[in-house]
Protein backbone atom coordinates (compact mmCIF):
# COMPACT_ATOMS: atom_id res chain seq x y z
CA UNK A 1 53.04 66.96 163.13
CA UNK A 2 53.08 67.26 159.28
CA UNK A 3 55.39 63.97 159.13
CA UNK A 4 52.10 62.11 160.88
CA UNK A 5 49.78 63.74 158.62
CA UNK A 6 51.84 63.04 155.54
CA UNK A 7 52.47 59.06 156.60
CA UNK A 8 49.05 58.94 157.42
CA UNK A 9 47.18 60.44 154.18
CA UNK A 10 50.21 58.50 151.82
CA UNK A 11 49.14 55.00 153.95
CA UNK A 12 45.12 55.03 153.30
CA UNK A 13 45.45 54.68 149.92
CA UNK A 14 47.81 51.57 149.77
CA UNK A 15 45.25 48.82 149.11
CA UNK A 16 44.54 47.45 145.79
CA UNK A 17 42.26 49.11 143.87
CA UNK A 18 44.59 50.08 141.19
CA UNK A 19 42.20 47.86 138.28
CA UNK A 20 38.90 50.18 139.99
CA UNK A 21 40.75 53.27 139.40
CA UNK A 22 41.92 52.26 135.66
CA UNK A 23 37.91 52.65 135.14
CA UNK A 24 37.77 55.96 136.14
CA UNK A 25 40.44 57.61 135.07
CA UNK A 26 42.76 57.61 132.22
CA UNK A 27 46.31 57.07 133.88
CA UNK A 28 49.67 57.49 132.32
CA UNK A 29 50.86 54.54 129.81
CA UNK A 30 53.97 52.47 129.05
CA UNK A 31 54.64 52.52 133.01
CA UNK A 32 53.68 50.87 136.11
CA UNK A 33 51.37 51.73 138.36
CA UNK A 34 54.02 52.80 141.10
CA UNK A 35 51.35 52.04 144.06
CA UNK A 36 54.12 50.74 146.88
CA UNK A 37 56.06 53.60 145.51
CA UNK A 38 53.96 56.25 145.79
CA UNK A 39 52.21 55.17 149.24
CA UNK A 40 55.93 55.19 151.36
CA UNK A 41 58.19 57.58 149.20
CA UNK A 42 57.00 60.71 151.20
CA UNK A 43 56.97 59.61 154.30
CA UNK A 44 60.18 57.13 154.18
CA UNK A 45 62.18 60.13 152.88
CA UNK A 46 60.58 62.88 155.97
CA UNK A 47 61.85 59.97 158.11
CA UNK A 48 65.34 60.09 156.82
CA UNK A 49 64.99 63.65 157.67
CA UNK A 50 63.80 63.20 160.96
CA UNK A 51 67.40 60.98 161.66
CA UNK A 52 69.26 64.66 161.48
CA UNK A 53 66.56 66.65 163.40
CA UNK A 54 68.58 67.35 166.49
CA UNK A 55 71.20 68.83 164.52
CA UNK A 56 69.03 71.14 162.59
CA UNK A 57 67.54 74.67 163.66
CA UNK A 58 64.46 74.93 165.81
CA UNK A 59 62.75 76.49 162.94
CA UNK A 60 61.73 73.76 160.64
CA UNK A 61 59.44 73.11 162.85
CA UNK A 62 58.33 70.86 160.75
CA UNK A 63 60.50 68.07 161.43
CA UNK A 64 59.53 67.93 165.00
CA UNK A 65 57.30 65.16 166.40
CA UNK A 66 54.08 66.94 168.24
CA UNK A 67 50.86 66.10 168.81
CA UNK A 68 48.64 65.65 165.95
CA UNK A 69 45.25 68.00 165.85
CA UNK A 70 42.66 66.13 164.83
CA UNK A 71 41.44 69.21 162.73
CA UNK A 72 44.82 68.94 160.49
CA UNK A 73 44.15 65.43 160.00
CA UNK A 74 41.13 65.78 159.27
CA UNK A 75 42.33 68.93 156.41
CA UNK A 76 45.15 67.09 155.26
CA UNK A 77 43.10 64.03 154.46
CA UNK A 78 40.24 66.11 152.81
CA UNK A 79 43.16 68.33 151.02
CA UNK A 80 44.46 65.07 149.93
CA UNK A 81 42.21 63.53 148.84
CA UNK A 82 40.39 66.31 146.61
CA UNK A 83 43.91 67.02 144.92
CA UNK A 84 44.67 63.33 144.49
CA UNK A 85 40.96 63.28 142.34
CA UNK A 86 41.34 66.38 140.75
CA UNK A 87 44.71 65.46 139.17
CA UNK A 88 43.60 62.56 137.98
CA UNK A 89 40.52 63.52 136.16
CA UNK A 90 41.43 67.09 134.99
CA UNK A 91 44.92 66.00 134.30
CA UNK A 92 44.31 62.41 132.22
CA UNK A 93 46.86 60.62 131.23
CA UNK A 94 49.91 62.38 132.57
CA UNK A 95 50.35 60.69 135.55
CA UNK A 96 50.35 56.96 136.53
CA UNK A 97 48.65 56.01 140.35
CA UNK A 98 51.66 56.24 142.04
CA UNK A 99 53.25 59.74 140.28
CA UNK A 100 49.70 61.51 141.09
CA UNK A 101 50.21 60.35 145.04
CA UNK A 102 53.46 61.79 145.08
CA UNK A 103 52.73 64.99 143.81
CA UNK A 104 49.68 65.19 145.54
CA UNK A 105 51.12 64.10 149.01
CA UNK A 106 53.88 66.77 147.78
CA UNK A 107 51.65 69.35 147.64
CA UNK A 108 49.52 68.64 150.69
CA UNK A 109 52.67 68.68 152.42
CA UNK A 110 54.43 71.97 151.21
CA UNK A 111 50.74 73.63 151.95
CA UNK A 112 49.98 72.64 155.12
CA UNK A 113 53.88 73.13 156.25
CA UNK A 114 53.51 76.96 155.38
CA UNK A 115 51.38 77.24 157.76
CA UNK A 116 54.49 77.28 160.46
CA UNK A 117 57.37 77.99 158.12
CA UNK A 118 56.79 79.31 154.48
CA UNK A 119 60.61 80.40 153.99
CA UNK A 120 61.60 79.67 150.68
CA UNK A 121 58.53 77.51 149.63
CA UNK A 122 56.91 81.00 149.18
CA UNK A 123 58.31 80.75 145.33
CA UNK A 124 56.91 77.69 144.68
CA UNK A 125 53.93 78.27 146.67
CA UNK A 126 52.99 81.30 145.21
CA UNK A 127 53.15 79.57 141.97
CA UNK A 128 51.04 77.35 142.21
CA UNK A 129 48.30 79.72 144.36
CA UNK A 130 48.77 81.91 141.60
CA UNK A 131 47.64 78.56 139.14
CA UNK A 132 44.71 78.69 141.20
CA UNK A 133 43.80 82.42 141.04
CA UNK A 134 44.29 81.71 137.28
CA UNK A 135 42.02 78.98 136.66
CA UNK A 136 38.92 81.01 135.96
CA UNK A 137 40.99 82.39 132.92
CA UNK A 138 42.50 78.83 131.74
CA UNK A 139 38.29 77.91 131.12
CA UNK A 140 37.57 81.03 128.93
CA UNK A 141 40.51 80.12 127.29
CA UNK A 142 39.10 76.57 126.37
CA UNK A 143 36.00 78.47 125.52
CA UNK A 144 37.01 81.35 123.27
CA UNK A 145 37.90 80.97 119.49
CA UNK A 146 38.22 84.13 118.46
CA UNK A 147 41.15 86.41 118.05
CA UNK A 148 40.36 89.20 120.24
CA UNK A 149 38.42 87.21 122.53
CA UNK A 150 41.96 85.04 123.34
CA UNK A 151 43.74 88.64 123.32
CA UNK A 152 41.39 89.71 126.10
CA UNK A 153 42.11 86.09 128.20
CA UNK A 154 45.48 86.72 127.89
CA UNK A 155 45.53 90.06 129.28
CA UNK A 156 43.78 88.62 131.95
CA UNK A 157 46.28 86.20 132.50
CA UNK A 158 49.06 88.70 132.60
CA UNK A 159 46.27 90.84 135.51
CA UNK A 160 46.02 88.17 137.49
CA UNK A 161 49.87 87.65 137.58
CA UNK A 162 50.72 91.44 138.11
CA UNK A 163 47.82 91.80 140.75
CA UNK A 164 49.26 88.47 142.43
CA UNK A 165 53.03 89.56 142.75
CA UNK A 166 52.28 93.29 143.88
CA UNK A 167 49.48 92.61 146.11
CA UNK A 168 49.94 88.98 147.62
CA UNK A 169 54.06 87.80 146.96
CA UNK A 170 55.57 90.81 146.99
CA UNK A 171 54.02 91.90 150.69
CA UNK A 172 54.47 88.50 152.00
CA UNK A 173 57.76 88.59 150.79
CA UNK A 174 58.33 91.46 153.24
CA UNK A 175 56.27 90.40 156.33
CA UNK A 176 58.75 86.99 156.01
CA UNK A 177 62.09 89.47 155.67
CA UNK A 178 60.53 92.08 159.03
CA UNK A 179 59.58 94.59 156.45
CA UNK A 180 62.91 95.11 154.22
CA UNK A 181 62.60 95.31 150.53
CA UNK A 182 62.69 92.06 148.67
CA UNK A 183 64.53 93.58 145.78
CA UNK A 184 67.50 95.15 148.18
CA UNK A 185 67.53 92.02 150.10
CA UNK A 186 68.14 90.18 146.93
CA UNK A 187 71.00 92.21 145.80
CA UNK A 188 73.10 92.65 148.62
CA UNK A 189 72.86 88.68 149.37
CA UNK A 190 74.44 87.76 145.62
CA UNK A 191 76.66 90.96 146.39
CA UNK A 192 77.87 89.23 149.62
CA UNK A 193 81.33 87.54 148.82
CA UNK A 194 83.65 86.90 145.67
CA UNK A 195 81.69 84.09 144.02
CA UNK A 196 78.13 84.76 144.12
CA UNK A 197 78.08 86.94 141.51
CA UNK A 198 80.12 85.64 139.23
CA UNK A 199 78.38 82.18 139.83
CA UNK A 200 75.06 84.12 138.71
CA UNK A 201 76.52 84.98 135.49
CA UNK A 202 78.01 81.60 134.82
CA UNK A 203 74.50 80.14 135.34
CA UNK A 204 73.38 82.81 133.07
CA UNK A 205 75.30 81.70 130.41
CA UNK A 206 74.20 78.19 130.84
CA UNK A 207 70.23 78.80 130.57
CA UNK A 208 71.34 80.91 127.37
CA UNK A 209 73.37 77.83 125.90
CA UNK A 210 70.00 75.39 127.02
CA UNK A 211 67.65 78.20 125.31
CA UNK A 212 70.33 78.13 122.18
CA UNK A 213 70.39 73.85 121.74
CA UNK A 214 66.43 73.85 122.08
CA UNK A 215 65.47 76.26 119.58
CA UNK A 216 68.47 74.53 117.14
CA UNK A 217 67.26 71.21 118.24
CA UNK A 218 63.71 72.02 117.53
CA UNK A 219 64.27 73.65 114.65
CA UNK A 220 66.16 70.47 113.22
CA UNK A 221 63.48 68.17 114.79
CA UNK A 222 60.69 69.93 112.92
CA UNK A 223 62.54 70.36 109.61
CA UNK A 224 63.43 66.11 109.96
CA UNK A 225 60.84 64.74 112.18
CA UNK A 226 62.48 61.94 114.38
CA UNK A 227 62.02 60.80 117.78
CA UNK A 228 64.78 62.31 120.10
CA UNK A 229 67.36 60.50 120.97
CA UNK A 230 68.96 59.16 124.73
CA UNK A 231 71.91 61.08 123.95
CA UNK A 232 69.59 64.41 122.93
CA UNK A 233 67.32 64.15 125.79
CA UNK A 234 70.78 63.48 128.52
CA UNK A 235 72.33 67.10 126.98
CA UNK A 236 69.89 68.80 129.66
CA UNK A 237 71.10 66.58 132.38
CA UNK A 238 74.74 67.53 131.75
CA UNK A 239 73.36 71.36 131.69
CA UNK A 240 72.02 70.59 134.74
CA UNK A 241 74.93 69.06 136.31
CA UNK A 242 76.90 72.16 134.92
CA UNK A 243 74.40 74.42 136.96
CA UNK A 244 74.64 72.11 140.66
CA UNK A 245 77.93 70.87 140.42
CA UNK A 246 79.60 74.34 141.34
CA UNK A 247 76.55 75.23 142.90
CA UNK A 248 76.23 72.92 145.40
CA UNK A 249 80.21 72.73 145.70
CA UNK A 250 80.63 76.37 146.40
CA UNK A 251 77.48 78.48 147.19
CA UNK A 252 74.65 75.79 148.34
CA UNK A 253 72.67 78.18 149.59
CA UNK A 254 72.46 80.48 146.43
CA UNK A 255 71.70 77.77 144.80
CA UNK A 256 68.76 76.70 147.43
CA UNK A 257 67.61 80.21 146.65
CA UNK A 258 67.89 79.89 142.54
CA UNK A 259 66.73 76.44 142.28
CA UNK A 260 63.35 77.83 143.97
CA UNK A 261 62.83 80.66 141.48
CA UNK A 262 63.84 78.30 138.90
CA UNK A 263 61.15 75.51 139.56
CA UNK A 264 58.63 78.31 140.26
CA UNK A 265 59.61 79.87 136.36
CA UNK A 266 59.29 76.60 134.77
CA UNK A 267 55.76 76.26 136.46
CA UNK A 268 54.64 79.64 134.74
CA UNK A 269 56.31 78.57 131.28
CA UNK A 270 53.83 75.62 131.89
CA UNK A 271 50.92 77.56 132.27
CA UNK A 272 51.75 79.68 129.47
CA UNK A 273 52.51 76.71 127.08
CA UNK A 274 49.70 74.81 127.90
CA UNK A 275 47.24 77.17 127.34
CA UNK A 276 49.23 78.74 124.69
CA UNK A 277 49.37 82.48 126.15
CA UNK A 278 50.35 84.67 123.98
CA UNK A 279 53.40 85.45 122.66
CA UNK A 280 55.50 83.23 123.52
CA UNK A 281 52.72 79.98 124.20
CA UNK A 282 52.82 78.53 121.14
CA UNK A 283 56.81 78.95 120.27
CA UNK A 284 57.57 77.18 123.83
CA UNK A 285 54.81 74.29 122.97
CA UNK A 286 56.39 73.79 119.90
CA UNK A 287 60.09 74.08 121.27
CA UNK A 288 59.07 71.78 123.66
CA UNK A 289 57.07 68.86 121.90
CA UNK A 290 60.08 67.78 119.99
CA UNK A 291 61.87 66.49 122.77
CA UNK A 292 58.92 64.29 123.92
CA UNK A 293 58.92 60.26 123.19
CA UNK A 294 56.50 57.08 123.73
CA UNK A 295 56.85 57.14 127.50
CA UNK A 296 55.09 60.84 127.31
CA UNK A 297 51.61 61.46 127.11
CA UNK A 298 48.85 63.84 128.49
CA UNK A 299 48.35 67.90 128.18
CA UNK A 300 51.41 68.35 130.66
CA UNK A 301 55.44 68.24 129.65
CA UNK A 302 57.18 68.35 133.00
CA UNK A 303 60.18 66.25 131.93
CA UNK A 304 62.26 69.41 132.39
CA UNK A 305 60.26 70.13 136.07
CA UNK A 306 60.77 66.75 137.37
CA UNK A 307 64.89 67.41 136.43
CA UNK A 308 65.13 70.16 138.06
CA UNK A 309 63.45 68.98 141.12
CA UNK A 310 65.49 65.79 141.14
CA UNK A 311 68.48 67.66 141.17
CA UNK A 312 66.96 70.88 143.71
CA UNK A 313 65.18 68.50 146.05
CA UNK A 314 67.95 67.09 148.36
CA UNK A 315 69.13 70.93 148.76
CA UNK A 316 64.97 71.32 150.20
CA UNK A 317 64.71 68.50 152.37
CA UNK A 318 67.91 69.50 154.28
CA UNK A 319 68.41 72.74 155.39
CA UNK A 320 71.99 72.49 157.52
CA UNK A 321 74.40 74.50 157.63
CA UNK A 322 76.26 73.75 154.66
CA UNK A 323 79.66 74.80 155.28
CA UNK A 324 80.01 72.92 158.30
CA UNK A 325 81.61 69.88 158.10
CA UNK A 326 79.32 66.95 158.72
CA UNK A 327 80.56 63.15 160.38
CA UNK A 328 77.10 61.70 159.46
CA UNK A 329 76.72 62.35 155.61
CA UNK A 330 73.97 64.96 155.85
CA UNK A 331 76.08 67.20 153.73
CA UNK A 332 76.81 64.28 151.00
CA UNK A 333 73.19 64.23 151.09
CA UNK A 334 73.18 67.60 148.99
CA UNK A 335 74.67 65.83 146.17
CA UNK A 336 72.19 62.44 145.96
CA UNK A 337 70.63 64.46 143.16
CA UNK A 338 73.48 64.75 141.57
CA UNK A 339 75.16 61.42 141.45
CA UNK A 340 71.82 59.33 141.32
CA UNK A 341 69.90 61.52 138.22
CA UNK A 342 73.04 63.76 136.91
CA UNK A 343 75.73 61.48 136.63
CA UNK A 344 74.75 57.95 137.59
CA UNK A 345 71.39 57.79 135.36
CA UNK A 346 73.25 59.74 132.06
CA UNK A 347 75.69 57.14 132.18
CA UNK A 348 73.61 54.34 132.70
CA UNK A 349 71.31 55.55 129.69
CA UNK A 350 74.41 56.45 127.39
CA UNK A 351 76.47 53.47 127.66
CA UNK A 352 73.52 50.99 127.54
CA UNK A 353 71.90 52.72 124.96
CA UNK A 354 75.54 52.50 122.81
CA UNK A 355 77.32 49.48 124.27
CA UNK A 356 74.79 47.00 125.87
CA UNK A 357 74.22 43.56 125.29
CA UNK A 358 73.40 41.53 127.99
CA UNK A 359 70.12 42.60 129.51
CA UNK A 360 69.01 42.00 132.82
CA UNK A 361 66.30 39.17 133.29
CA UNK A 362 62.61 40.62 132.43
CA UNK A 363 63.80 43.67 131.39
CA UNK A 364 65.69 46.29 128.98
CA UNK A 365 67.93 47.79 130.97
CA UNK A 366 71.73 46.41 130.44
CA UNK A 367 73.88 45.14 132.80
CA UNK A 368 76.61 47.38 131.04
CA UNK A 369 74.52 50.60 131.79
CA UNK A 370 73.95 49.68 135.14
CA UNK A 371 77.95 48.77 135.54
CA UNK A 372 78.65 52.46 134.48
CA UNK A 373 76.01 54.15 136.58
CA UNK A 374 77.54 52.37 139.71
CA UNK A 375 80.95 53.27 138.49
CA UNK A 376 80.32 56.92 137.45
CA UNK A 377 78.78 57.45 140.58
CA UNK A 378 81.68 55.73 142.89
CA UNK A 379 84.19 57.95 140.79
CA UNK A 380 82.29 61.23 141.52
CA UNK A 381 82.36 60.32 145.24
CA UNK A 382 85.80 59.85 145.05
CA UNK A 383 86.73 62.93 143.41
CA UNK A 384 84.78 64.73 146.13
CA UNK A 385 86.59 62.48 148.88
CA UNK A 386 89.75 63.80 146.65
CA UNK A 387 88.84 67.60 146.87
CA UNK A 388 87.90 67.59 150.24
């Protein structure tokens, strides 16, 4: 059902009226419009799904092909629309046509499907209901100039968060697990087995090493004001590849699990950077602007969301039983994140960036970076093939 909802709300807005909608609102620069892209990437990727649905469980329901109320159309279309608007015009300049139609059809999608299944999407869910909740608090902010009048917003912002865990995530939480405590659940899943655990504290001491090179970074940045780098700006996508790789190699669905609590804590450090809650607002904004470059623009940084959700997405969209082994390629499908953003895009970016001369026709991407993306990516497969 949501598959026919989602094709159909991604479809109506294919025409173009890209030049109409460059008069209303102020869309991202330096990029395309990504109009084809953002009209069929939703649905052409819930199709891909729908190729492994008999081997899947009868509870993501929605993958399964059912008849279509004509009140969910009719929400989903409204819901999409309204988001698709609002993004645009209290979000300017962040997003080009075709980014604000995936997110949007994104969102429309993860909200209507928890409906039938929440799951997992109760993290990221809940954050971005509780982004909701907290928009009568992000206007006073705009409003308020005074110390203790921005003291008193951000207690409210912390109020709305406790109220919002205790009252609406953490007893949903334990409707979804038939009435057992979230926190013991928690513990004696990592506790299960020899390597979940110790897993948890190696990716502990990765997010302290990626805290440690942004505030050094930062702190150089600010002291010697220079646009970042390739090279500075791929370091987070070999931390991120040193988070997945023996993730997804050895404890897939941990990692499911952490990659959810780790897009929904990057959402909240968003919220609190943008409206610069105190304490910590105004460090993380200025931790965080450094990094940015031309292609950037608009009150949001989610250069660090959409990396994570490059790399977490393919573990989302297909929820098999990992450890089985698959004929098909549903369980090399875990690692598309991986090779395409991870391993074949760093080395693209690197070895163009330091060794490329011949560039492709129209364009300034090099045929060298492209030659060691491929490559990169054909060697990882192999050393997978390699390791069994």
């Amino acid at each position: 059902m949501v598959f026919a909802l989602v094709l159909l709300v991604a479809c109506i807005p294919s025409v173009k009226w890209t030049a109409g909608i460059r008069k209303w609102f102020h869309l991202r620069p330096i990029a395309g419009d990504g109009m084809e892209i953002g009209s069929l990437l939703v649905p052409m990727v819930i199709t891909s799904q729908m190729a492994f649905v008999e081997k899947w469980d009868s509870k993501y329901v929605f993958l399964k092909v059912t008849d279509v109320d004509i009140m969910w159309v009719s929400v989903s279309v409204s819901l999409y629309f309204v988001a698709l608007f609002a993004i645009l015009w209290w979000i300017p300049g962040c997003f080009t046509i075709g980014e604000a139609m995936i997110v949007t059809q994104a969102v429309v999608f993860v909200t209507i499907d928890s409906f039938a299944n929440l799951g997992i999407k109760l993290l990221v869910v809940g954050s971005l209901t509780t982004g909701l909740l907290l928009l009568p608090v992000f206007y006073y902010l705009t409003l308020v100039r005074d110390y203790w009048e921005r003291v008193t917003g951000y207690m409210a912002f912390y109020a709305v968060l406790f109220f919002t865990f205790f009252a609406l995530l953490l007893p949903w939480s334990v409707l979804i697990l038939g009435g057992i405590n979230p926190f013991v659940w928690l513990w004696d899943y990592l506790d299960f087995g020899d390597i979940r655990m110790p897993l948890v504290r190696y990716w502990f001491c990765v997010v302290l090493v990626a805290v440690g090179f942004v505030a050094w970074k930062s702190l150089r940045l600010q002291s010697s004001p220079t646009a970042p780098s390739t090279i500075t700006r791929k370091v987070f996508h070999l931390l991120a590849l040193a988070v997945f790789i023996p993730g997804v190699v050895y404890e897939p669905n941990v990692t499911h699990l952490a990659s959810s609590v780790a897009v929904a804590a990057f959402i909240f450090i968003e919220y609190i950077r943008l409206y610069r809650i105190g304490p910590f607002g105004e460090s993380i904004h200025s931790a965080l602007e450094v990094f940015l470059d031309e292609k950037d623009s608009g009150p949001l940084i989610l250069t660090h969301v959409y990396l994570l959700l490059g790399f977490a997405v393919p573990l989302w969209l297909y929820p098999v039983d990992y450890m089985i082994g698959d004929s098909i390629g549903c369980n090399l499908a875990l690692y598309s994140g991986i090779l395409s953003l991870g391993i074949g895009d760093t080395m693209a970016s690197v070895v163009g960036k330091r060794f490329g001369r011949c560039r492709w026709p129209g364009g300034v991407k090099t045929v060298e970076g492209t030659l060691a993306g491929v490559a990169s990516q054909l060697l990882f497969l192999w050393s997978l093939h390699y390791k069994g």
